[in-house]
PDB file of N, CA and C in Angstrom:
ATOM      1  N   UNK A   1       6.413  -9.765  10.599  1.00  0.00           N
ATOM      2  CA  UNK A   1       5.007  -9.997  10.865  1.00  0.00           C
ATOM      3  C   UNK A   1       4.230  -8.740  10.513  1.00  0.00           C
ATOM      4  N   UNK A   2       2.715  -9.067   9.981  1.00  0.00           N
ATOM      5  CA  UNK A   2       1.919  -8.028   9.274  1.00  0.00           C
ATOM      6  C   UNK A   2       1.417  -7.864  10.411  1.00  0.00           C
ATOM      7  N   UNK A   3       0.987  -6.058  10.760  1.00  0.00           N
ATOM      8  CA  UNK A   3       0.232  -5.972  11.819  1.00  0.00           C
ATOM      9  C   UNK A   3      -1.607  -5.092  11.134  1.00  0.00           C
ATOM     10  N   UNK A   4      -2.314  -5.110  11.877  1.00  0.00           N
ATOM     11  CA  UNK A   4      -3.612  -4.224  11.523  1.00  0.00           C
ATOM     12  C   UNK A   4      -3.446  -3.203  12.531  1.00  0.00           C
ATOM     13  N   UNK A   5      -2.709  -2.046  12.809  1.00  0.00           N
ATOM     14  CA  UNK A   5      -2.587  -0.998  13.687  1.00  0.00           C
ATOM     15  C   UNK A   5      -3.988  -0.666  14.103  1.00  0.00           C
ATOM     16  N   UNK A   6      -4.105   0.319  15.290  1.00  0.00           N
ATOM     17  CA  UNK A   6      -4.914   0.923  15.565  1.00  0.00           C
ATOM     18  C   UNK A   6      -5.818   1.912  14.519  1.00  0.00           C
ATOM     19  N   UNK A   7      -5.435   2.155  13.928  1.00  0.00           N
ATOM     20  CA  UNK A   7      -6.149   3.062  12.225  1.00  0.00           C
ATOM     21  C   UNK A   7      -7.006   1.973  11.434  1.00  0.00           C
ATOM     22  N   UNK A   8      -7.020   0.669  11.912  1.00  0.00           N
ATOM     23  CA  UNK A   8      -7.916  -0.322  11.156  1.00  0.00           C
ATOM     24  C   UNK A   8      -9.221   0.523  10.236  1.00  0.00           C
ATOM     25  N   UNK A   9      -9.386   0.293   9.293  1.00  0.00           N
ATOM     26  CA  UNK A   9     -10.544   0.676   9.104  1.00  0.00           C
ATOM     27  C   UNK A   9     -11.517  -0.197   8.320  1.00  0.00           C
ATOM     28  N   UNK A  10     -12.592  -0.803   9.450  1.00  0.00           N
ATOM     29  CA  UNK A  10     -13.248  -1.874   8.934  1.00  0.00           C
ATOM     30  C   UNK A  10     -14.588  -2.093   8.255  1.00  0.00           C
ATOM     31  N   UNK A  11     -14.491  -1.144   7.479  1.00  0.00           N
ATOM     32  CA  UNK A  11     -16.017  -1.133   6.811  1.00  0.00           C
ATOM     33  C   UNK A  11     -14.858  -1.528   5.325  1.00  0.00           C
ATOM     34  N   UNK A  12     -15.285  -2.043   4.168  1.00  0.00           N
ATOM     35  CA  UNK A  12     -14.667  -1.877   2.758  1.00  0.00           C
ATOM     36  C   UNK A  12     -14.690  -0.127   1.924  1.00  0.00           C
ATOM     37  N   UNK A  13     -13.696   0.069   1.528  1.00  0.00           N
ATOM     38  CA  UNK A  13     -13.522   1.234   0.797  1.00  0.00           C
ATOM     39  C   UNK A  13     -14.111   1.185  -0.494  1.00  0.00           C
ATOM     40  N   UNK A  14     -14.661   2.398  -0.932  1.00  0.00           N
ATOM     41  CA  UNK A  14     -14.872   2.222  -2.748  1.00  0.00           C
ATOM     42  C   UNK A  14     -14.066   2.711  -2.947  1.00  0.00           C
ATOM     43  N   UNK A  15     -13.687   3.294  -4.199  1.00  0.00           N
ATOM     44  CA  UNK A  15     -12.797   3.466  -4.994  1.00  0.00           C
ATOM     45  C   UNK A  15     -12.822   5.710  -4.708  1.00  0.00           C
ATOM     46  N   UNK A  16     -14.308   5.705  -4.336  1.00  0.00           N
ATOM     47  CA  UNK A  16     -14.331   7.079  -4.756  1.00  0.00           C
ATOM     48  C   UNK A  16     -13.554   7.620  -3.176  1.00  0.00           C
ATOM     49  N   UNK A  17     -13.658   6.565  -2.384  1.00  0.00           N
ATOM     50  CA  UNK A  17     -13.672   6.891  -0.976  1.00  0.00           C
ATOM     51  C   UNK A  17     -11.710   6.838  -0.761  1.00  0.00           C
ATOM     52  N   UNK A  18     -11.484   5.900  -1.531  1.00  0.00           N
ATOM     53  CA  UNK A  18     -10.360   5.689  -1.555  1.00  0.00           C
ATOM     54  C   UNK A  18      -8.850   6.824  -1.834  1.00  0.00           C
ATOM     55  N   UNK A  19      -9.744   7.292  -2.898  1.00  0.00           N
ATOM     56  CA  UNK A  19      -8.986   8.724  -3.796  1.00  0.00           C
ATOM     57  C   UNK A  19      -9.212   9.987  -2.544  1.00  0.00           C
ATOM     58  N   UNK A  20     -10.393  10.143  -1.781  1.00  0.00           N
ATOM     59  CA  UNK A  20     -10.405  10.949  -0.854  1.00  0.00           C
ATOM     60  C   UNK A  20      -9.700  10.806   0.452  1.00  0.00           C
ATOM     61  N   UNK A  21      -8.950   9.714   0.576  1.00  0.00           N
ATOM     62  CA  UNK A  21      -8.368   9.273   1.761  1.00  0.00           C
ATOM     63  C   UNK A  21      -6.965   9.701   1.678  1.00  0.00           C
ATOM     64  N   UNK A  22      -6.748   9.718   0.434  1.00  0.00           N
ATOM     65  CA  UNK A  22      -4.939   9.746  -0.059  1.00  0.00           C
ATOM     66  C   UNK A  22      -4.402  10.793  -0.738  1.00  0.00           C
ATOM     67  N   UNK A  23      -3.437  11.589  -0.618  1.00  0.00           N
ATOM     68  CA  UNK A  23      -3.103  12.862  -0.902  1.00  0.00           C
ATOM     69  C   UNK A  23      -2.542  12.954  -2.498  1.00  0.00           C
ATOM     70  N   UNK A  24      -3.081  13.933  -3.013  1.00  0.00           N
ATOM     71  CA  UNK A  24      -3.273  13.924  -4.332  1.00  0.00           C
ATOM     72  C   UNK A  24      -2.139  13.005  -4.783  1.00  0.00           C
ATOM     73  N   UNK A  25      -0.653  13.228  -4.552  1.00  0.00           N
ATOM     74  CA  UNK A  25       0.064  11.752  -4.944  1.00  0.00           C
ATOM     75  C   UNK A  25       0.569  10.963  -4.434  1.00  0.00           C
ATOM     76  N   UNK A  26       0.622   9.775  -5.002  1.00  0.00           N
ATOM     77  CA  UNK A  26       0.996   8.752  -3.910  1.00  0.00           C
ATOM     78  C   UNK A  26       1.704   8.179  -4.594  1.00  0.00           C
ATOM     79  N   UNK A  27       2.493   7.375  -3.965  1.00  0.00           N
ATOM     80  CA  UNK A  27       3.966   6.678  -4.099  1.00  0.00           C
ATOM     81  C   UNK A  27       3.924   4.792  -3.654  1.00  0.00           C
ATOM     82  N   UNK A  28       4.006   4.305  -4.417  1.00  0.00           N
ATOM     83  CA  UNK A  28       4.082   2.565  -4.264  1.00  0.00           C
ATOM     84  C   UNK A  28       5.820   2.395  -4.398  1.00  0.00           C
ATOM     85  N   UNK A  29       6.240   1.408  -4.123  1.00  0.00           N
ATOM     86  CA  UNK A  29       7.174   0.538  -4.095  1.00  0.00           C
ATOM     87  C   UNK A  29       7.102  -0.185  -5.628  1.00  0.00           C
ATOM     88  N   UNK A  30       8.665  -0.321  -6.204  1.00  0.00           N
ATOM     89  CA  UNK A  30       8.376  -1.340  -7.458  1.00  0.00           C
ATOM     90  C   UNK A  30       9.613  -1.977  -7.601  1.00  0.00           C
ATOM     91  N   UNK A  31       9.661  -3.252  -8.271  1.00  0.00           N
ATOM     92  CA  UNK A  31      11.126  -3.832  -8.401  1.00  0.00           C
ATOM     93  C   UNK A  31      11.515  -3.342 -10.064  1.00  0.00           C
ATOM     94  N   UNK A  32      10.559  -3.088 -10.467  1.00  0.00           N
ATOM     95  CA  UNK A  32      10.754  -2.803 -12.263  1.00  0.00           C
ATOM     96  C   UNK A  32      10.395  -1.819 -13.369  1.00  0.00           C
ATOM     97  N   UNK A  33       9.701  -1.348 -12.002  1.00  0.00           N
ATOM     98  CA  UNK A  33       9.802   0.374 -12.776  1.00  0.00           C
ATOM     99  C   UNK A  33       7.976   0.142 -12.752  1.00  0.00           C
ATOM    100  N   UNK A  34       7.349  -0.550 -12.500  1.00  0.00           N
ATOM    101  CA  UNK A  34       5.102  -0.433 -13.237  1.00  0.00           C
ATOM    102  C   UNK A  34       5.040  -1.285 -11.875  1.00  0.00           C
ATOM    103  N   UNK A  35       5.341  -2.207 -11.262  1.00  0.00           N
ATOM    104  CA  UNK A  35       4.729  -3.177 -10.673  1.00  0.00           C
ATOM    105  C   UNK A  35       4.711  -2.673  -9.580  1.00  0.00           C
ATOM    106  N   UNK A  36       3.439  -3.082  -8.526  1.00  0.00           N
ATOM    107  CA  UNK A  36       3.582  -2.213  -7.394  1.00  0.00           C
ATOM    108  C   UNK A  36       4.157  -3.962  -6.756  1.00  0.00           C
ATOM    109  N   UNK A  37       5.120  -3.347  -5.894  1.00  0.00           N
ATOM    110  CA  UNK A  37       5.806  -4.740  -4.921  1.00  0.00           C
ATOM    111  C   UNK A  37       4.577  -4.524  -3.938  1.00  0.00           C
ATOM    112  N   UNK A  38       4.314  -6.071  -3.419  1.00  0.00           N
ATOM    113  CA  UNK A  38       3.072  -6.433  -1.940  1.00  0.00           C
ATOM    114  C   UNK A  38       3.870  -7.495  -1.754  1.00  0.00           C
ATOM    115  N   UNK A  39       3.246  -7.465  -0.161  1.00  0.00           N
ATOM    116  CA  UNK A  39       3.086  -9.329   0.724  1.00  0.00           C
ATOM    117  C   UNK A  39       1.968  -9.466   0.985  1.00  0.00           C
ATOM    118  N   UNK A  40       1.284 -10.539   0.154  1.00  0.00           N
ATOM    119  CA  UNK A  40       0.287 -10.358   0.506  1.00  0.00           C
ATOM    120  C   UNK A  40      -0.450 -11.114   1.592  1.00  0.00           C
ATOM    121  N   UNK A  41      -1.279 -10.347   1.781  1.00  0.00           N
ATOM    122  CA  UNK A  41      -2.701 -10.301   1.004  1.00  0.00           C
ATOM    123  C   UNK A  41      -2.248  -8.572   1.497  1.00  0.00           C
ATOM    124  N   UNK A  42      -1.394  -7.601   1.452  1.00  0.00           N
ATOM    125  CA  UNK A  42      -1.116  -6.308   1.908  1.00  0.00           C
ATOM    126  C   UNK A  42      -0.090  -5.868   0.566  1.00  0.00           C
ATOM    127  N   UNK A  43      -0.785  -4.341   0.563  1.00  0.00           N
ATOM    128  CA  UNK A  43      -0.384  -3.473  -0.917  1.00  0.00           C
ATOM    129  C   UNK A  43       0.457  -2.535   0.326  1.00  0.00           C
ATOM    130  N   UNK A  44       1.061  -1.491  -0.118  1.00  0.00           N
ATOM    131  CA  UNK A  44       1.734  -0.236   0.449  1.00  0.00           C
ATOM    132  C   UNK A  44       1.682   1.132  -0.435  1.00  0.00           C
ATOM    133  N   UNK A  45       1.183   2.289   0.356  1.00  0.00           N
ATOM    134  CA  UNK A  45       1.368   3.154  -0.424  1.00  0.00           C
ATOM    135  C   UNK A  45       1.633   4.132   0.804  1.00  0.00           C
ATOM    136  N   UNK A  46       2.533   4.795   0.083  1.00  0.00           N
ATOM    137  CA  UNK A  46       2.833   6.284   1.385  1.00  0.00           C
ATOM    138  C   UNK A  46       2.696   7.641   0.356  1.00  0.00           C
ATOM    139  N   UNK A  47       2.852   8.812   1.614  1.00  0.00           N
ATOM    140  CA  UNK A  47       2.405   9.590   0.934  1.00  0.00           C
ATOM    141  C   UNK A  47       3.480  10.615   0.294  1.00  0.00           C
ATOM    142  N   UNK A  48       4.845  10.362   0.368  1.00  0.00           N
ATOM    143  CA  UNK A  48       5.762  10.594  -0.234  1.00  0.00           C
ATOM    144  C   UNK A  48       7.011   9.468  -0.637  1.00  0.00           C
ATOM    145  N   UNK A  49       7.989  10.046  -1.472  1.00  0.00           N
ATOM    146  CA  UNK A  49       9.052   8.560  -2.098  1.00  0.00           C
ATOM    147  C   UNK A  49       9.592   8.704  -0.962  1.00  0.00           C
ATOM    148  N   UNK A  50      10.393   9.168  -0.252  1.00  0.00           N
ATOM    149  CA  UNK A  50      11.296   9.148   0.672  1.00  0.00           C
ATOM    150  C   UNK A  50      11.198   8.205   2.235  1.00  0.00           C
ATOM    151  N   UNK A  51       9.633   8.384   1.874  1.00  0.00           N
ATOM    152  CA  UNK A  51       8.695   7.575   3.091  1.00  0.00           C
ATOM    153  C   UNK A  51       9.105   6.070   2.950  1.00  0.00           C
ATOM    154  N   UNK A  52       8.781   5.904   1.615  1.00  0.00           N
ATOM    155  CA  UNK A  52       8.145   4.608   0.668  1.00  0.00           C
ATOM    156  C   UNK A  52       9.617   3.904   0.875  1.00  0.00           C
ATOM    157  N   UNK A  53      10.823   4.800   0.705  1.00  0.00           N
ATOM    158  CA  UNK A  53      12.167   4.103   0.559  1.00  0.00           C
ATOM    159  C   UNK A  53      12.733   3.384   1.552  1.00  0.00           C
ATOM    160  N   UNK A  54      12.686   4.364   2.910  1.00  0.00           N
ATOM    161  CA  UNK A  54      12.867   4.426   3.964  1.00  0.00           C
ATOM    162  C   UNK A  54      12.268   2.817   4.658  1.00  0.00           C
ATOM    163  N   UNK A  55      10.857   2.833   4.177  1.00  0.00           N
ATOM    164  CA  UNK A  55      10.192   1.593   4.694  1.00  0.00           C
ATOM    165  C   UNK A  55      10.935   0.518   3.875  1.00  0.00           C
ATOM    166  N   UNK A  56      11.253   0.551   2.410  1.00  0.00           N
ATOM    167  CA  UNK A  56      11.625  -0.805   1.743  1.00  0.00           C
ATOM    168  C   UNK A  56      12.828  -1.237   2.463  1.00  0.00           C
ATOM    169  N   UNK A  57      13.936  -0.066   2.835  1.00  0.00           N
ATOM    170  CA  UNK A  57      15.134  -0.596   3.484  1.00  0.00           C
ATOM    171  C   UNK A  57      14.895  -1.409   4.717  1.00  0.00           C
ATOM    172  N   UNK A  58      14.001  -0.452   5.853  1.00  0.00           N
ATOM    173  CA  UNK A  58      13.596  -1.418   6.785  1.00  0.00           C
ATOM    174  C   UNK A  58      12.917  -2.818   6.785  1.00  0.00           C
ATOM    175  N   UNK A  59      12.373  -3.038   5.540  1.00  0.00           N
ATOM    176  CA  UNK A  59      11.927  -4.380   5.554  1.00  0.00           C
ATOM    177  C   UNK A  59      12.631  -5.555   5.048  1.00  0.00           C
ATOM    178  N   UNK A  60      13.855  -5.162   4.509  1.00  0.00           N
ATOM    179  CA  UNK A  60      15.313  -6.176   4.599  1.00  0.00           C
ATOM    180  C   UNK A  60      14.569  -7.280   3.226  1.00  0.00           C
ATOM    181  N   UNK A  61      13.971  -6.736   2.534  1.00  0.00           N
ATOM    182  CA  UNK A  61      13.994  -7.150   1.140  1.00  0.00           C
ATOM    183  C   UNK A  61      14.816  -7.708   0.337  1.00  0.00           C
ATOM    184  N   UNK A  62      15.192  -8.843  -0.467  1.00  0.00           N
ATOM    185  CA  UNK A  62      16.016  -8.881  -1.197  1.00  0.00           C
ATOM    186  C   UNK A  62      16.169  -8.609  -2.840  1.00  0.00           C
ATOM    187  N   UNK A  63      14.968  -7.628  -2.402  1.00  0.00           N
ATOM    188  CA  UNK A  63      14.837  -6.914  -4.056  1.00  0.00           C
ATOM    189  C   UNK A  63      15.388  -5.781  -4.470  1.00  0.00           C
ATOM    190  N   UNK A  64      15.549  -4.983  -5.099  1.00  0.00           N
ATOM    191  CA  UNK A  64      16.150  -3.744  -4.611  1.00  0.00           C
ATOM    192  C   UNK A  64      14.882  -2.716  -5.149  1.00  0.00           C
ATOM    193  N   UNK A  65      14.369  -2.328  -4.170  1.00  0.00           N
ATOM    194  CA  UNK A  65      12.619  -1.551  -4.193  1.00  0.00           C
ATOM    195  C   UNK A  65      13.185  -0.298  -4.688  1.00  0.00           C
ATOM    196  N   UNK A  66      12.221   0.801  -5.383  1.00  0.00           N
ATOM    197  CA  UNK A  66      12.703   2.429  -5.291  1.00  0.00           C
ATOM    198  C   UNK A  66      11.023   2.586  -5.444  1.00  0.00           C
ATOM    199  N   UNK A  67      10.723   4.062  -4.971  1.00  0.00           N
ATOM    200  CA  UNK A  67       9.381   4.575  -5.359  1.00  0.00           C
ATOM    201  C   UNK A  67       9.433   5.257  -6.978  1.00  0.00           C
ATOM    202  N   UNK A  68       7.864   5.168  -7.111  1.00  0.00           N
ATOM    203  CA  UNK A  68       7.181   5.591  -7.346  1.00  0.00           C
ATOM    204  C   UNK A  68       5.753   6.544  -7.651  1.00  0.00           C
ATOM    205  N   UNK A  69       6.366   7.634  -7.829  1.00  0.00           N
ATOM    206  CA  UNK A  69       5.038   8.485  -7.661  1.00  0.00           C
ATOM    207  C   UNK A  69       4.130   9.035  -8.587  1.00  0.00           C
ATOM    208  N   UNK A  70       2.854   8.886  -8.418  1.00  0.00           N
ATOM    209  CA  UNK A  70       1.831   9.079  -9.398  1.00  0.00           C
ATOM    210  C   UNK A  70       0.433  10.093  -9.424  1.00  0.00           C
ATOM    211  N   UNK A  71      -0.132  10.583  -9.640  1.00  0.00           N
ATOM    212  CA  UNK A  71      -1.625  10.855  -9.186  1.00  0.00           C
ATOM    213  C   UNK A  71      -2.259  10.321  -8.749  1.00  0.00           C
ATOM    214  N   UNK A  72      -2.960  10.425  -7.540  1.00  0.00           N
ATOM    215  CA  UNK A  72      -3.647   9.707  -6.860  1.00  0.00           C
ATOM    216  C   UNK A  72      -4.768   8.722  -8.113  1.00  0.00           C
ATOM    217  N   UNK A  73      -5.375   9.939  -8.725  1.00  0.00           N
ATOM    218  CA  UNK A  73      -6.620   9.431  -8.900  1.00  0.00           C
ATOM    219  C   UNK A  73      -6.419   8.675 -10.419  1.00  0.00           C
ATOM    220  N   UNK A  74      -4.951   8.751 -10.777  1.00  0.00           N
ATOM    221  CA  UNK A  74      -4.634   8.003 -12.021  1.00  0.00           C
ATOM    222  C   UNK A  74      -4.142   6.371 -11.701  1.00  0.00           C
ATOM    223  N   UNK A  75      -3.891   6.558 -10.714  1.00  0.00           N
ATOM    224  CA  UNK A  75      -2.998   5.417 -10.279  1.00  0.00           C
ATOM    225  C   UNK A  75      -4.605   4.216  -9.610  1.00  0.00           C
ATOM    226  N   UNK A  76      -5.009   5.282  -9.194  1.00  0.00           N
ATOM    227  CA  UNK A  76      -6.014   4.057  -8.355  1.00  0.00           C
ATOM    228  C   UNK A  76      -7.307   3.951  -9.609  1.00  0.00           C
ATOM    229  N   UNK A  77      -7.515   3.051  -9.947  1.00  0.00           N
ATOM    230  CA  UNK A  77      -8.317   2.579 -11.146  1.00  0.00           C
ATOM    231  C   UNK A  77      -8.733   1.665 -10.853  1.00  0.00           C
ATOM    232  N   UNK A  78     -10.342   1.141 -11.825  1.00  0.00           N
ATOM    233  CA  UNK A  78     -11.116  -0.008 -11.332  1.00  0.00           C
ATOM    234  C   UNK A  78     -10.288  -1.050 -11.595  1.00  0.00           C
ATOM    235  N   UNK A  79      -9.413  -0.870 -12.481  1.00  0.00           N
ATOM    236  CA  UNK A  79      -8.433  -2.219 -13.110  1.00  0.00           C
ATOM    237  C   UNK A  79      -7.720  -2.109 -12.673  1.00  0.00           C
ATOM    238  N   UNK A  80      -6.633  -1.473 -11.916  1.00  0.00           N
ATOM    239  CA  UNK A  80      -5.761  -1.596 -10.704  1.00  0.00           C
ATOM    240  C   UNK A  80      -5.967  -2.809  -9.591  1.00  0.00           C
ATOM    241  N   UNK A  81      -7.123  -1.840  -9.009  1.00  0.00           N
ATOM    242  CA  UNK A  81      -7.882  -2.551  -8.198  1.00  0.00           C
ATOM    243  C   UNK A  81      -8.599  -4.335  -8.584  1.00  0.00           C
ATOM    244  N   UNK A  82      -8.717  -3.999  -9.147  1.00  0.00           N
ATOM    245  CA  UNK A  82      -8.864  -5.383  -9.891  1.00  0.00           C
ATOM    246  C   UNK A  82      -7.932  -6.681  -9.752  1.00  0.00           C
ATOM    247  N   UNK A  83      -6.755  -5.495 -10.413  1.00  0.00           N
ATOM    248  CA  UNK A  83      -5.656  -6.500 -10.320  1.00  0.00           C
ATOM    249  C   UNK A  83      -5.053  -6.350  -9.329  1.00  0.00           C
ATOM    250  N   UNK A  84      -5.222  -6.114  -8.026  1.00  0.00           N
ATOM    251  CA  UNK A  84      -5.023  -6.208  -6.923  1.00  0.00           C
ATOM    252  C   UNK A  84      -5.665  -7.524  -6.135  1.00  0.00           C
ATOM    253  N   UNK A  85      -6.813  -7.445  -6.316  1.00  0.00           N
ATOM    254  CA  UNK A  85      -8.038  -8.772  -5.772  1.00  0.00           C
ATOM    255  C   UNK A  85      -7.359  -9.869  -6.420  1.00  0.00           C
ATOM    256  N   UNK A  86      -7.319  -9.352  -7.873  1.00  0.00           N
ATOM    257  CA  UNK A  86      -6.685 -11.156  -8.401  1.00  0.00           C
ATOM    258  C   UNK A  86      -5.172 -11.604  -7.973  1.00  0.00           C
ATOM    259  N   UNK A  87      -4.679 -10.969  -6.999  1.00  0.00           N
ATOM    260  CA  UNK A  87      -3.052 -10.679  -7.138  1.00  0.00           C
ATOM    261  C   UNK A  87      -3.557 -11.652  -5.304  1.00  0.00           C
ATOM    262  N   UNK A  88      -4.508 -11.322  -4.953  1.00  0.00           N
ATOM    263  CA  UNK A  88      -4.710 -11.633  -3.326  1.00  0.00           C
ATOM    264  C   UNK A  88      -4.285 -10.589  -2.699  1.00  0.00           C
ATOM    265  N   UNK A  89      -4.009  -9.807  -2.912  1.00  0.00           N
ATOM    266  CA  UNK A  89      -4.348  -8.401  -1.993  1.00  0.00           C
ATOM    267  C   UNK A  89      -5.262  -7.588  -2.008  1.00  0.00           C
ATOM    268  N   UNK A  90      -5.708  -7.581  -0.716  1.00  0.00           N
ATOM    269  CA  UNK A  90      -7.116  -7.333  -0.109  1.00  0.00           C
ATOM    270  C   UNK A  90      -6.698  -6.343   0.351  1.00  0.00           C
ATOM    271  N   UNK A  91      -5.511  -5.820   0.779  1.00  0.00           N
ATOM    272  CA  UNK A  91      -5.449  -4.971   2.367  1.00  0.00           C
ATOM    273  C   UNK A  91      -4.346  -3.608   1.872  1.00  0.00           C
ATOM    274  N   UNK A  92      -4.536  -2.533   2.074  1.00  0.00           N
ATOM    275  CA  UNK A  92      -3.898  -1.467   1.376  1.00  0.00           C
ATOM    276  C   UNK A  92      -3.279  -0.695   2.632  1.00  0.00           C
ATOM    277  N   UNK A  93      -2.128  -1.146   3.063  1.00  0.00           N
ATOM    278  CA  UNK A  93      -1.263   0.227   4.231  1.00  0.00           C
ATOM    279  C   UNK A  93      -1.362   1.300   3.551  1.00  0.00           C
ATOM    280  N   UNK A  94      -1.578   1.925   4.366  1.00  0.00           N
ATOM    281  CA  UNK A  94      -1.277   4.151   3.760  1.00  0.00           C
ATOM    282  C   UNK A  94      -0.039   4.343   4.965  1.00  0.00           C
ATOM    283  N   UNK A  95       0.854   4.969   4.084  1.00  0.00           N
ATOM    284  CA  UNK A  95       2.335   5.114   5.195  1.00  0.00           C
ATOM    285  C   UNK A  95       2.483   4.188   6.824  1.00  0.00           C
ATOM    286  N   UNK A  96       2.725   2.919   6.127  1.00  0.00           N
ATOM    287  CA  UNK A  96       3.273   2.257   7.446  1.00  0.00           C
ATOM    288  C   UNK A  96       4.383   2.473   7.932  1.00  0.00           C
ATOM    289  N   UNK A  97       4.309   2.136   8.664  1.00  0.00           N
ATOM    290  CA  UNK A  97       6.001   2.227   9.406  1.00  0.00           C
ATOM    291  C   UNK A  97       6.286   0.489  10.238  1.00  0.00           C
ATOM    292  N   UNK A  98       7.265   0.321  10.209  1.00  0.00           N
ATOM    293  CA  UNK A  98       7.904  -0.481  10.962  1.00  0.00           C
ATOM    294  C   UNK A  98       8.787  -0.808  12.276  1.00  0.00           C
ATOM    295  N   UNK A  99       7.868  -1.442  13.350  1.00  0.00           N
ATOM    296  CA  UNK A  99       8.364  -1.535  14.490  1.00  0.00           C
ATOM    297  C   UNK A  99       9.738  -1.963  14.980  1.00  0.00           C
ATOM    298  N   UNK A 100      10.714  -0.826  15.624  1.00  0.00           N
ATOM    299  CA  UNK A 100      12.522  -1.457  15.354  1.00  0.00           C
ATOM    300  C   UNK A 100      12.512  -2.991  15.927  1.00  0.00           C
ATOM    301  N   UNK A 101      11.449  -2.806  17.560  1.00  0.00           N
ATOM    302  CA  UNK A 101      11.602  -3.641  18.728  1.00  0.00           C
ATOM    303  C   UNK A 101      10.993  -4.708  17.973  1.00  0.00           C
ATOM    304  N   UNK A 102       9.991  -5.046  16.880  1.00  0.00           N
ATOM    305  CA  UNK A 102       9.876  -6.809  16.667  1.00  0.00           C
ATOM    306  C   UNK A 102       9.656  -6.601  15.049  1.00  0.00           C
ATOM    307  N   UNK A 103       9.884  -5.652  14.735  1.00  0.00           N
ATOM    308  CA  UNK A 103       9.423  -6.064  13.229  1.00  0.00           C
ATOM    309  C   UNK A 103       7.897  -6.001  12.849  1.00  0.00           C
ATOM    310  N   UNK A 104       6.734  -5.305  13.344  1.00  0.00           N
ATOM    311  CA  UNK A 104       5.718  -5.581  13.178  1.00  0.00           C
ATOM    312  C   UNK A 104       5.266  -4.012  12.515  1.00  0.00           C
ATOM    313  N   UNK A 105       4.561  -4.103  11.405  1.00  0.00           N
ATOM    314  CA  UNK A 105       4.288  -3.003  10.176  1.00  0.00           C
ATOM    315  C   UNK A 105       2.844  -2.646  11.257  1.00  0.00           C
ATOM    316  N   UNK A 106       3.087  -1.076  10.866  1.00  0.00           N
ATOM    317  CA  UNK A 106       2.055  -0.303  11.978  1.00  0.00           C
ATOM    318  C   UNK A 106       1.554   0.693  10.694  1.00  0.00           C
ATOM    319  N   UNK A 107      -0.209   1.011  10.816  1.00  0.00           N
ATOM    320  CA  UNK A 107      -0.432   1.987   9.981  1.00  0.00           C
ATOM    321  C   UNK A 107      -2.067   1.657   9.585  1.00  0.00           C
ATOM    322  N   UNK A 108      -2.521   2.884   8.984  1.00  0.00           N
ATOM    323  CA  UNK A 108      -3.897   2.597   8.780  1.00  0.00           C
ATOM    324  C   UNK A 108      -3.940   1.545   7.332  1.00  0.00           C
ATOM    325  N   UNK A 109      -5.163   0.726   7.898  1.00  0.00           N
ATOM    326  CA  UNK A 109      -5.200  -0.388   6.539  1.00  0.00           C
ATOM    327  C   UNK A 109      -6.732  -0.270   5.734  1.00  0.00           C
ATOM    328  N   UNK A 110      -6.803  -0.191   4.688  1.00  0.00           N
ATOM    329  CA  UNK A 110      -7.875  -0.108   3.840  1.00  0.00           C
ATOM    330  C   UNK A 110      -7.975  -1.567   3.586  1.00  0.00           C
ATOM    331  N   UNK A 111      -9.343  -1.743   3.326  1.00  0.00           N
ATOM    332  CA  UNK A 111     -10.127  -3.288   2.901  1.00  0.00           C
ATOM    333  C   UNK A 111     -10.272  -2.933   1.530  1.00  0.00           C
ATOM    334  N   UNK A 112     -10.048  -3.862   0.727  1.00  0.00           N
ATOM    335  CA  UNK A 112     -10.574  -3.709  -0.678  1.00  0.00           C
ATOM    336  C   UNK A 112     -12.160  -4.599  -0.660  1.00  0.00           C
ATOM    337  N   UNK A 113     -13.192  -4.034  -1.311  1.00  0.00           N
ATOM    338  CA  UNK A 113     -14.332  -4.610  -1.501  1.00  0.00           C
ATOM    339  C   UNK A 113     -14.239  -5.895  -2.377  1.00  0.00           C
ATOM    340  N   UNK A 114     -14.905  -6.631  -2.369  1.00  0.00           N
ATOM    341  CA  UNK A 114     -14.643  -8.130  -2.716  1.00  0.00           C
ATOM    342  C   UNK A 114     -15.067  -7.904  -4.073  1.00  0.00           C
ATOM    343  N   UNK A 115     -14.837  -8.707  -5.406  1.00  0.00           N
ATOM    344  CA  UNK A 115     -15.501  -8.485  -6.572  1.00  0.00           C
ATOM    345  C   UNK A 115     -16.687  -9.132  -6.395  1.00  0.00           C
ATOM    346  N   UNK A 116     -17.447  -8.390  -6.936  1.00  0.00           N
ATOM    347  CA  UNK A 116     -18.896  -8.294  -7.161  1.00  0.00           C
ATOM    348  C   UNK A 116     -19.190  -9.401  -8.577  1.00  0.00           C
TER     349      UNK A 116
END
């Protein structure tokens, strides 16, 4: 189960706001080396690989996930983002973690702004 932790943050992010939130690099999940893995309507990004790994094992995947790390401000793009909205993910974890006692993903969540 997806949770909205206490870090909710409920106004929509821009893009410029976005790059200032997240440490110069950031690390997604991928099954194929480019694709960022989601459930959606929820993306994942942490702020190191080791983080990122750590979480794919705990989430008992049957993919076999590894990180990815990039520049913040290369990685997050209007066409990223884009193809995020069209993908149905709206909702961006920054280093979640996962609850042992039920399984429920804890962590601050970014809103993606709706296309305009």
């Amino acid at each position: 189960m997806l949770w909205q932790g206490a870090l909710h943050m409920s106004a929509d992010v821009t893009m410029a706001q976005l790059v200032e939130l997240l440490p110069p690099r950031i690390w997604y999940l991928t099954s194929n080396g480019t694709d960022m893995w989601c459930r959606r309507p929820y993306g994942f990004l942490f702020s190191n690989g080791a983080a990122a790994e750590t979480f794919a094992k705990a989430m008992g995947t049957d993919e076999q996930l590894f990180a990815i790390g990039l520049d913040a401000g290369a990685l997050l793009t209007d066409e990223m983002l884009s193809g995020l909205r069209n993908t149905a993910v709206t909702r961006l974890f920054i280093d979640p973690s996962i609850d042992p006692a039920n399984g429920d993903v804890h962590g601050q969540i970014l809103r993606l702004s709706p296309l305009t």
